[in-house]
Protein backbone atom coordinates (compact mmCIF):
# COMPACT_ATOMS: atom_id res chain seq x y z
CA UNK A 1 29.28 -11.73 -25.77
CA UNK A 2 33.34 -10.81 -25.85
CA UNK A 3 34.85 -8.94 -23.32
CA UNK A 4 35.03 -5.55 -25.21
CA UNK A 5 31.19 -5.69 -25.72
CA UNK A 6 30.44 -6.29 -22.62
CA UNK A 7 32.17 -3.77 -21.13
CA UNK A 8 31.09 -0.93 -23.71
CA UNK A 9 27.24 -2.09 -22.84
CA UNK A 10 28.01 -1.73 -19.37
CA UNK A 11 28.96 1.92 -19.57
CA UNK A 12 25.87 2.85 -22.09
CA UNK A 13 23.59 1.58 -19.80
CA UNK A 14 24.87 3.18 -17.37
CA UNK A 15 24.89 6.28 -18.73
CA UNK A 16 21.53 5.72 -20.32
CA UNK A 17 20.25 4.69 -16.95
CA UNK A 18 21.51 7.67 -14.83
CA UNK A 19 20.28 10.47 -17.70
CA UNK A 20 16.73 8.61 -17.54
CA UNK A 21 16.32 8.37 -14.00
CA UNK A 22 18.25 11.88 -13.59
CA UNK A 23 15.00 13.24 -15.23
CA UNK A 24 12.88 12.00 -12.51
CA UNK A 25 13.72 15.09 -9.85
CA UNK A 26 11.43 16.82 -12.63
CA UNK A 27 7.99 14.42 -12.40
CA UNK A 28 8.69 12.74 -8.92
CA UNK A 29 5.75 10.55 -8.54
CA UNK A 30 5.91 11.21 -4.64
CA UNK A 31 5.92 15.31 -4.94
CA UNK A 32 5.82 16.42 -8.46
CA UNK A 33 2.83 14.89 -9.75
CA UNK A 34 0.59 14.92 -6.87
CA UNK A 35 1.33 18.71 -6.63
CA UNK A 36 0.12 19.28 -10.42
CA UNK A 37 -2.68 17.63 -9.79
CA UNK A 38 -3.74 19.90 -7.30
CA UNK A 39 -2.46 22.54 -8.85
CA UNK A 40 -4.76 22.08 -11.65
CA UNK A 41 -7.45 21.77 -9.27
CA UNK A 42 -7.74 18.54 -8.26
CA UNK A 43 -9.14 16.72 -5.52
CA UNK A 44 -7.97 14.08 -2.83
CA UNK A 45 -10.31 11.24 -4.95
CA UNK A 46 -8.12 12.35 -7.91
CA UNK A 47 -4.40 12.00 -5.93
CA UNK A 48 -5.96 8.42 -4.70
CA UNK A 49 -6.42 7.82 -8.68
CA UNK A 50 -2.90 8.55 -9.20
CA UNK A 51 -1.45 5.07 -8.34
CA UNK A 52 -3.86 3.35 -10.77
CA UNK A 53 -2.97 5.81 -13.57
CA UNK A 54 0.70 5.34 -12.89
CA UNK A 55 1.45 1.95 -11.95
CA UNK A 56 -1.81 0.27 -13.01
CA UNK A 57 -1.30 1.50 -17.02
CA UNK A 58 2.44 0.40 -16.24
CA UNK A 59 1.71 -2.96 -15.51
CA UNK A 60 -1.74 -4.33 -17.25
CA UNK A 61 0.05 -4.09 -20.25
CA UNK A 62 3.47 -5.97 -19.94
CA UNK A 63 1.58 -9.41 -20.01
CA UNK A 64 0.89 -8.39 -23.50
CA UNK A 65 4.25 -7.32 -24.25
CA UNK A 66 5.63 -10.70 -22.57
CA UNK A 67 3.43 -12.91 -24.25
CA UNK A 68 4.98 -11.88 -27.38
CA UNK A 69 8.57 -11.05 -26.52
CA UNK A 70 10.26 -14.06 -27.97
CA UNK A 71 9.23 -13.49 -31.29
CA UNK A 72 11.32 -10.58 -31.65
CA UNK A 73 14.86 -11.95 -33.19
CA UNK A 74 16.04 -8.57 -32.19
CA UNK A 75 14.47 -6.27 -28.98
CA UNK A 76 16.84 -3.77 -29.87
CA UNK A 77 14.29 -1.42 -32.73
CA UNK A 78 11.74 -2.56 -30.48
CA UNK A 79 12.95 -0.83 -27.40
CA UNK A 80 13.42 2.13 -28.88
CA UNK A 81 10.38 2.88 -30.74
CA UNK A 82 8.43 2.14 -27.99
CA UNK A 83 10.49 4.56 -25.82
CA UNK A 84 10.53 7.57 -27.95
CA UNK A 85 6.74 7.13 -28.38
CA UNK A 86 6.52 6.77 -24.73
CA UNK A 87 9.22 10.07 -24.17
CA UNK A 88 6.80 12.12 -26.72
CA UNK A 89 4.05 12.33 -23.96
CA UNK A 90 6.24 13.98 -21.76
CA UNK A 91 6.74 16.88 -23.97
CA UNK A 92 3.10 16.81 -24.11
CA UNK A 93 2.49 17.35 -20.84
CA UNK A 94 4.47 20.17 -20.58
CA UNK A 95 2.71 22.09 -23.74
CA UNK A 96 -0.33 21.38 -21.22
CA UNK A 97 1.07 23.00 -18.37
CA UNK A 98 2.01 25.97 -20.55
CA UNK A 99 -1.16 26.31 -21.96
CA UNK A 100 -2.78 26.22 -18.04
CA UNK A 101 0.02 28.81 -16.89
CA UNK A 102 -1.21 31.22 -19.70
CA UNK A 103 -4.77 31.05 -18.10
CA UNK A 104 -6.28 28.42 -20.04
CA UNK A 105 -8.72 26.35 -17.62
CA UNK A 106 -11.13 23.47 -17.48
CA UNK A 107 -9.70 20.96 -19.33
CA UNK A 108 -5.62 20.55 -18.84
CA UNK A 109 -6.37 18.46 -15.70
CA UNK A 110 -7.96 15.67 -17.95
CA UNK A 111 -5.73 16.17 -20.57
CA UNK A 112 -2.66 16.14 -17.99
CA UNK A 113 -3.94 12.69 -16.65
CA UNK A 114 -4.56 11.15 -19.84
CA UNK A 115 -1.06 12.06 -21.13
CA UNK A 116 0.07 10.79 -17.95
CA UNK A 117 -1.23 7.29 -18.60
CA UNK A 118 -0.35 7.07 -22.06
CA UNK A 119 3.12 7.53 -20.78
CA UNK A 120 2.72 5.15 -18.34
CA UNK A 121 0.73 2.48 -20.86
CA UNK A 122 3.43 3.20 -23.08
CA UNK A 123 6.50 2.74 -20.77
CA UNK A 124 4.27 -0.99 -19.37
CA UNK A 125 4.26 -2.34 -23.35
CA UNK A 126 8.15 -1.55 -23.58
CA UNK A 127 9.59 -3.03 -20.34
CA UNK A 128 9.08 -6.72 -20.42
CA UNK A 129 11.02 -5.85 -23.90
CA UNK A 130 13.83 -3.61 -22.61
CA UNK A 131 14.26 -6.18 -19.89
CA UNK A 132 15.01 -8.50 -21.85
CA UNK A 133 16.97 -6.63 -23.92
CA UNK A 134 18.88 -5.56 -20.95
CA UNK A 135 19.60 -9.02 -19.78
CA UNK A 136 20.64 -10.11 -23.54
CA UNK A 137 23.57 -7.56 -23.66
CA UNK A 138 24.92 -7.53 -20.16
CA UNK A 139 26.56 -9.94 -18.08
CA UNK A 140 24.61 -12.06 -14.97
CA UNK A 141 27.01 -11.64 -12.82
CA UNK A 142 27.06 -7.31 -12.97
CA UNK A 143 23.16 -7.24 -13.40
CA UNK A 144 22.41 -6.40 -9.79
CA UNK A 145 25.34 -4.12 -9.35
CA UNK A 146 24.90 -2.35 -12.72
CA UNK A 147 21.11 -1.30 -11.84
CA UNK A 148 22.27 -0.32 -8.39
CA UNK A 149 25.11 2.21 -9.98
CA UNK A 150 22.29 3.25 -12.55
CA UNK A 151 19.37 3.92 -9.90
CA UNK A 152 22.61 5.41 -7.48
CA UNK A 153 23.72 7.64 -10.53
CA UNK A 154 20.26 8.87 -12.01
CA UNK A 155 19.75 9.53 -8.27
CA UNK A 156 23.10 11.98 -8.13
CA UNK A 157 21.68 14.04 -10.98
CA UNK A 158 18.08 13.73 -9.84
CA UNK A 159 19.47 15.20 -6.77
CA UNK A 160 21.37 18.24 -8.52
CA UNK A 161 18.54 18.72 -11.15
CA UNK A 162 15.93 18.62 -7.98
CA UNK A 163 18.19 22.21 -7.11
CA UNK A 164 17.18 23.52 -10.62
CA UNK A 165 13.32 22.22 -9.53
CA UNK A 166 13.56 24.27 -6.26
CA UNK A 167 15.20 27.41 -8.06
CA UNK A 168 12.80 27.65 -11.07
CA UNK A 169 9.47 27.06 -8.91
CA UNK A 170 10.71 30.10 -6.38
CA UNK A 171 11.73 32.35 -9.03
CA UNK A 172 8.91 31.58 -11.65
CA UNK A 173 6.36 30.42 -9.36
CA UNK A 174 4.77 26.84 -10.00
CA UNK A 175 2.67 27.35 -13.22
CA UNK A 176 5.58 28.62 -15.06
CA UNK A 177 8.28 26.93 -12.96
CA UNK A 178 6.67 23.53 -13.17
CA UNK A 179 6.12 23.34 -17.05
CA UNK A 180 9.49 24.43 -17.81
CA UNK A 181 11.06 21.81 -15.57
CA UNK A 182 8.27 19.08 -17.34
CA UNK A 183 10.21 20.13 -20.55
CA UNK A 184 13.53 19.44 -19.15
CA UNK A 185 12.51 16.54 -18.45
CA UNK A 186 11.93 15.52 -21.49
CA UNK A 187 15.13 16.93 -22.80
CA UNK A 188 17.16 14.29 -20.31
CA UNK A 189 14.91 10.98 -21.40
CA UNK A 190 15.28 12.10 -24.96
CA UNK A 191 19.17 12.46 -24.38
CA UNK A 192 19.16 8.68 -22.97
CA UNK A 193 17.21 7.57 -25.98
CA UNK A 194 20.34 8.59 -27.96
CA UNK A 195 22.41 7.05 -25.66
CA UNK A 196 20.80 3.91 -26.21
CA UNK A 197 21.03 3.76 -29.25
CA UNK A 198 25.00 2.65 -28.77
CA UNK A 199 24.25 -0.26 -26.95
CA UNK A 200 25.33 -3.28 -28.90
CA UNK A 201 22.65 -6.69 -29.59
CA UNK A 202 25.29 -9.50 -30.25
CA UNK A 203 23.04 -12.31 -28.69
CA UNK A 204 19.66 -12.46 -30.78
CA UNK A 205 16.75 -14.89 -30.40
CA UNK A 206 16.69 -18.04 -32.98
CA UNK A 207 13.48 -19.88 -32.58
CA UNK A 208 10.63 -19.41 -34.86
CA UNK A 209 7.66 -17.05 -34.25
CA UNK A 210 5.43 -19.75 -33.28
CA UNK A 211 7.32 -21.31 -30.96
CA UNK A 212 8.87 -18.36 -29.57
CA UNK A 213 5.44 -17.00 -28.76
CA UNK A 214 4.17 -17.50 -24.84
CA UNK A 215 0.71 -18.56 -24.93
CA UNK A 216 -2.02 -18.16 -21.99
CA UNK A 217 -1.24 -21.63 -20.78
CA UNK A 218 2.13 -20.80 -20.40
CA UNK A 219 0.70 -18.58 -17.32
CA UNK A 220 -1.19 -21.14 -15.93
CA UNK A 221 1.46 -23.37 -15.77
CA UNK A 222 3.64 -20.86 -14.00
CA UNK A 223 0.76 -20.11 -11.64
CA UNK A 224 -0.26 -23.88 -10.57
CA UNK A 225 3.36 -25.33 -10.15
CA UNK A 226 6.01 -22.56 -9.22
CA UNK A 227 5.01 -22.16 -5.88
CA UNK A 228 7.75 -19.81 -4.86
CA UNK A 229 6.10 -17.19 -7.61
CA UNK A 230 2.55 -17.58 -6.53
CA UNK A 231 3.99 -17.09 -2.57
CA UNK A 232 6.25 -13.61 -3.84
CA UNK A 233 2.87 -12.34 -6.01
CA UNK A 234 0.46 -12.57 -2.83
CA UNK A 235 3.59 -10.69 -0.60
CA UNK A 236 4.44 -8.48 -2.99
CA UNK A 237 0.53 -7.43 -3.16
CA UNK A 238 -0.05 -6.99 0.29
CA UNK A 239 3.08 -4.46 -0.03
CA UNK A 240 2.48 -2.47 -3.56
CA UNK A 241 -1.17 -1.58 -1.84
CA UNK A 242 0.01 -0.62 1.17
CA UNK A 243 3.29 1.48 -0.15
CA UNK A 244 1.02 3.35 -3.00
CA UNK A 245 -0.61 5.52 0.15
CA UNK A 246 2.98 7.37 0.19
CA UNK A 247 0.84 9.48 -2.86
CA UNK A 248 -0.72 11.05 -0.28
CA UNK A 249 2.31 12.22 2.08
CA UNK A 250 2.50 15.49 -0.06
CA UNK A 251 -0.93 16.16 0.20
CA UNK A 252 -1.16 15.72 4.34
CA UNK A 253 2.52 17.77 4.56
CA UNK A 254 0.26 20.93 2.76
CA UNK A 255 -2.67 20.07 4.93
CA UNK A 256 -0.82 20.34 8.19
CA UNK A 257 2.16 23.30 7.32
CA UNK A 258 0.88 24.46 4.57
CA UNK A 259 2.75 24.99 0.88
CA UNK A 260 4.55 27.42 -1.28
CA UNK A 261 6.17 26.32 -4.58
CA UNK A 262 9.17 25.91 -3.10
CA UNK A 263 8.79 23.10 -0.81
CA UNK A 264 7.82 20.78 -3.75
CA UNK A 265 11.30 21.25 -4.71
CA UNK A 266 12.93 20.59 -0.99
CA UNK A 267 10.48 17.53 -0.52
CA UNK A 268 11.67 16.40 -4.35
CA UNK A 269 15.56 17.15 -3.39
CA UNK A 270 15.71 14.71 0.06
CA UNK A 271 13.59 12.01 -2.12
CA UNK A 272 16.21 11.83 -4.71
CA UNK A 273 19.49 12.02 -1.76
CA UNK A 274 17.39 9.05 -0.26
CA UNK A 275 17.28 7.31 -3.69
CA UNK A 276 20.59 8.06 -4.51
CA UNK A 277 22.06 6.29 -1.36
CA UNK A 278 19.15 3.29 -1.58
CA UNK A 279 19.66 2.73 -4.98
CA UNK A 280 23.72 2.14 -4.49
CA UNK A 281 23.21 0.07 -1.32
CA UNK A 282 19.88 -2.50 -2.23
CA UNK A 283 21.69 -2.95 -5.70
CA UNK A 284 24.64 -4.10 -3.84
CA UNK A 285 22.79 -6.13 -1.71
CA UNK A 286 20.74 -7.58 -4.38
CA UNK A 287 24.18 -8.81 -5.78
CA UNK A 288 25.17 -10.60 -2.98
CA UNK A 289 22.02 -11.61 -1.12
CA UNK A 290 19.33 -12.06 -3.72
CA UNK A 291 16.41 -10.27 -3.99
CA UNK A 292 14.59 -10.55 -1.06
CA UNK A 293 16.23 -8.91 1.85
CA UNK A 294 16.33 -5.86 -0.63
CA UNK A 295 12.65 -6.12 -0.94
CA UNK A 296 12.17 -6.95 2.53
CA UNK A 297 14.11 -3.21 3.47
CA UNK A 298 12.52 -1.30 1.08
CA UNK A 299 8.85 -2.43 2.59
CA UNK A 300 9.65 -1.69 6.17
CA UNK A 301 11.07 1.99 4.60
CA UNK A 302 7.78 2.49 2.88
CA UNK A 303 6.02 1.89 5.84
CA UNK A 304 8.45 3.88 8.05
CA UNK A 305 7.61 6.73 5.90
CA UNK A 306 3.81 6.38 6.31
CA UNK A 307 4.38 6.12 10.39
CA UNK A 308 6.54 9.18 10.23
CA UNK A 309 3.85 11.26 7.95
CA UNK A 310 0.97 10.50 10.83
CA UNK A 311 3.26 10.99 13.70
CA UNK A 312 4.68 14.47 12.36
CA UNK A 313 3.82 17.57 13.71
CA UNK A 314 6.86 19.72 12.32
CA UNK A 315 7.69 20.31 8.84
CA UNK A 316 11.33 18.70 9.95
CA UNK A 317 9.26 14.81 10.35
CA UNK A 318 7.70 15.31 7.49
CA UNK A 319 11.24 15.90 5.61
CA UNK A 320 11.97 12.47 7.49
CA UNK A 321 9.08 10.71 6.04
CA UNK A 322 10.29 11.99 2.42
CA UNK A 323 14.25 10.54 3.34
CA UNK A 324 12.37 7.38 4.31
CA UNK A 325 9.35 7.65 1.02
CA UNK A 326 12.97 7.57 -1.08
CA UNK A 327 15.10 4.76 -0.20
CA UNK A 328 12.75 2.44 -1.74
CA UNK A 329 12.26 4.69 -5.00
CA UNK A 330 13.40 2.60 -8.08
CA UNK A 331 15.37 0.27 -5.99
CA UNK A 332 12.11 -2.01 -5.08
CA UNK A 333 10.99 -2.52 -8.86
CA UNK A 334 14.49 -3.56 -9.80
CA UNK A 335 14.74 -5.94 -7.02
CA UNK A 336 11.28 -7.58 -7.97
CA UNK A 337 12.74 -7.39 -11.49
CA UNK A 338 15.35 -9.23 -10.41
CA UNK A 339 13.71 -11.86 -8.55
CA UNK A 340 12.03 -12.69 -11.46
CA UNK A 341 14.95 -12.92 -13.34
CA UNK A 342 16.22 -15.24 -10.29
CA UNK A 343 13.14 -17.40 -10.47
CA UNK A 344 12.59 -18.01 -14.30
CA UNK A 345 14.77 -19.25 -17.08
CA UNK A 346 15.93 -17.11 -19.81
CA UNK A 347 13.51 -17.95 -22.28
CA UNK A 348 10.65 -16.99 -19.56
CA UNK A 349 11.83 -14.29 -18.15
CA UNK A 350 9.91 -11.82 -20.13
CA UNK A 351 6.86 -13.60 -19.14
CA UNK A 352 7.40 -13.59 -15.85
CA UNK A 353 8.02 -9.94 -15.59
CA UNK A 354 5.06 -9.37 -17.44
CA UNK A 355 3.11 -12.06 -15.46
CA UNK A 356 4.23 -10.18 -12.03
CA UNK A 357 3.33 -7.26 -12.88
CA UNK A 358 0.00 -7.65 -14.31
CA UNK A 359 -0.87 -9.94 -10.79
CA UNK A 360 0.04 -6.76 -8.91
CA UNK A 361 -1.55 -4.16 -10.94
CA UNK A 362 -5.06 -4.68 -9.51
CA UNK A 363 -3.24 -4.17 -5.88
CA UNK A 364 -3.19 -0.64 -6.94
CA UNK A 365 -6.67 -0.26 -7.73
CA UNK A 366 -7.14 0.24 -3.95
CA UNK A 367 -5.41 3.33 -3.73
CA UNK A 368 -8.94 5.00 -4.63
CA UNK A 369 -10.45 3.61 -2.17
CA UNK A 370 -7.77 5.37 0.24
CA UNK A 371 -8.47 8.47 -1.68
CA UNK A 372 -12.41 8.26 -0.60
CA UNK A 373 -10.88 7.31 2.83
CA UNK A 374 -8.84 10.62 3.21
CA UNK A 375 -12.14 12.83 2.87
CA UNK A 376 -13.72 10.55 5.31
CA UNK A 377 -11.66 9.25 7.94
CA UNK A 378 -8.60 11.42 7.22
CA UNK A 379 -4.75 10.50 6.18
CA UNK A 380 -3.91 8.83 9.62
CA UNK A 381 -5.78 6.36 9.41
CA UNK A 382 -5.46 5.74 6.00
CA UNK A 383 -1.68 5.77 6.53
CA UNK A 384 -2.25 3.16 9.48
CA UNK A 385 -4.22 0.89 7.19
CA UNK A 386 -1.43 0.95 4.59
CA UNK A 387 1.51 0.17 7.13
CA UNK A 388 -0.76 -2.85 8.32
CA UNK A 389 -1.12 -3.71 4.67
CA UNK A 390 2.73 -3.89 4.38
CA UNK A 391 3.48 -5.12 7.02
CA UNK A 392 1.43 -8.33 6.17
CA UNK A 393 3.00 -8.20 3.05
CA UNK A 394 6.72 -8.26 4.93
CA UNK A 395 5.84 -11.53 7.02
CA UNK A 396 4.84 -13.13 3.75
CA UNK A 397 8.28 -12.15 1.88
CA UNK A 398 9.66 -13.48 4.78
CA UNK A 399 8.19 -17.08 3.98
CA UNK A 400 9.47 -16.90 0.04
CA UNK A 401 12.14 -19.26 -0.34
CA UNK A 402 14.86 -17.77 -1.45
CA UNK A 403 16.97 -18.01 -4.85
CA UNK A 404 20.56 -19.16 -4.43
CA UNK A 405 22.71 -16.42 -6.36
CA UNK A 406 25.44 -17.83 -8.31
């Protein structure tokens, strides 16, 4: 790739990068979503289902997507059909939210969900692809510092769009509020998709279709002799289940001080300021220390959060547990993404992404049981569970060698 290229890529994915993520102040996992759902009238057993809809139709099918990723000569028509179909849900979702704000009932809570993990399913196929396709037209050596300034940017106008959240949900209350902000949503991811259109494929793959296709022994092979992969997948495990019970922070902050639209919007806003400063910071670190100090920090955070949440008995802590819920956000995918980057050669690295992320999907499958454990036991001690699940999970990072950066 020439110079000129390089640096024109560079800028479009940033750009791209920051007016994706920007639109996440709108459908914050952490606030946003968990909100809807019990907006719509759902249930703690249904906010407990939200990990496995979100992450678990994210990552079951990337292994698919990997498998298959080398037979592309060029990602670049890939990536993009698969993200507008993927983008197209979110518009979806806020027709739903219309249609429930004009009275109608019963059914947009099913339909939400579903549209929710066709999103997700959709997003799971493309990323082992965009990955890839990422990695093809950008330069090793700006990688980490490049997703940093693209999770730090998207976090500066997640930040200023989580002030539009906060102003339409007190002025148009959160039926209204909420599906117009869905819908702007979708008008930032659609304006990345255009964006990324302008980035520029100059390195394309050359080998056959046969022999660039992964096959299932591929992932056996990985599994029995990289040992520093099997060691990050058990670590990383222990930490995805344990992190996913920061669904459920929203949920105990109405239980114990109560809600009005508004706060969903404050809660969203010191998220995103947490992000925006985590994802600056981890992606420089990432650059300079490897991948898993990053990953290492963003696990004790998640926990910190949980701690805070069952400790707070002001609406102040529970602000704190948000600040502490966001440093992580965004910043501990890419860092896994890049340690799998770190760990496989180019030709694999699609496969591992898609490998490590189908391994951890079933990690979030025990977010439902948390969900049940809520109603029974109550959030403390499901949030003490989950900071004993991460914490395992940090003593095990801790024993992952780690990957000389270059």
């Amino acid at each position: 790739m020439d110079p000129a290229t390089r640096r024109r890529n560079f800028r479009v994915h940033l750009v791209e990068g920051a007016l994706y993520i920007g639109s996440g102040a709108f459908i914050a996992g952490p606030t946003v979503v968990p909100a809807i759902v019990l907006h719509l009238g759902g249930s703690t057993t249904h906010i407990g289902a939200l990990p496995v809809i979100i992450y678990f139709a994210f990552y079951a099918p990337q292994l698919f997507s990997a498998l298959h990723a080398r037979t592309f000569t060029a990602l670049k028509p890939w990536v993009l059909r698969g993200g507008m179909i993927q983008r197209l849900h979110i518009l979806a979702m806020a027709a739903v939210l219309a249609l429930a704000a004009s009275g109608v009932d019963g059914w947009p809570l099913t339909l939400f969900l579903l549209l929710l993990a066709l999103n997700q399913l959709w997003a799971g196929l493309v990323s082992p692809l965009w990955f890839d396709f990422f990695t093809r037209t950008t330069s090793v050596h700006e990688r980490g510092r490049l997703l940093g300034w693209r999770s730090a940017g998207g976090a500066c106008l997640s930040f200023l769009n989580s002030f539009v959240l906060t102003a339409a949900l007190a002025l148009f209350g959160f039926s209204w509020g909420i599906a117009a902000a869905i819908a702007v949503a979708f008008a930032f991811q659609a304006s990345s998709w255009m964006v990324q259109r302008k980035v520029v494929e100059s390195e394309f793959a050359t080998l056959p279709a046969e022999a660039g296709r992964h096959r299932g022994s591929d992932i056996i092979r990985i599994l029995r002799t990289d040992r520093r992969m099997r060691r990050f997948l058990l670590a990383s495990g222990f930490v995805t289940s344990g992190a996913s019970a920061g669904v459920f922070i929203l949920p105990a902050a109405t239980a114990k001080f109560g809600s009005d639209p508004a706060s969903v919007g404050i809660y969203t806003m010191v998220l995103v300021a947490a992000q925006m400063f985590g994802g600056g910071w981890l992606g420089w670190l990432t650059d300079r220390r490897g991948s898993n100090l990053p990953l290492i920090i963003c696990a004790i955070s998640s926990a910190l959060a949980l701690g805070i949440a069952t400790l707070a008995d002001t609406p102040g802590m529970m602000v704190a547990a948000f600040i502490a819920l966001g440093i992580p956000l965004g910043a501990e995918m890419m860092a896994r993404y890049s340690f799998a980057a770190e760990a496989s050669s180019a030709g694999e690295r699609a496969l591992y992404i898609g490998l490590m992320n189908v391994c951890l999907a079933p990690w979030q499958a025990l977010s439902v049981a948390a969900g049940f454990g809520v109603d029974r036991w109550g959030y403390p001690t499901v949030f003490v569970s989950a900071i004993v699940s991460i914490l395992i999970g940090v003593i095990l990072l801790r024993r992952v060698p780690a990957i000389a950066v270059a």
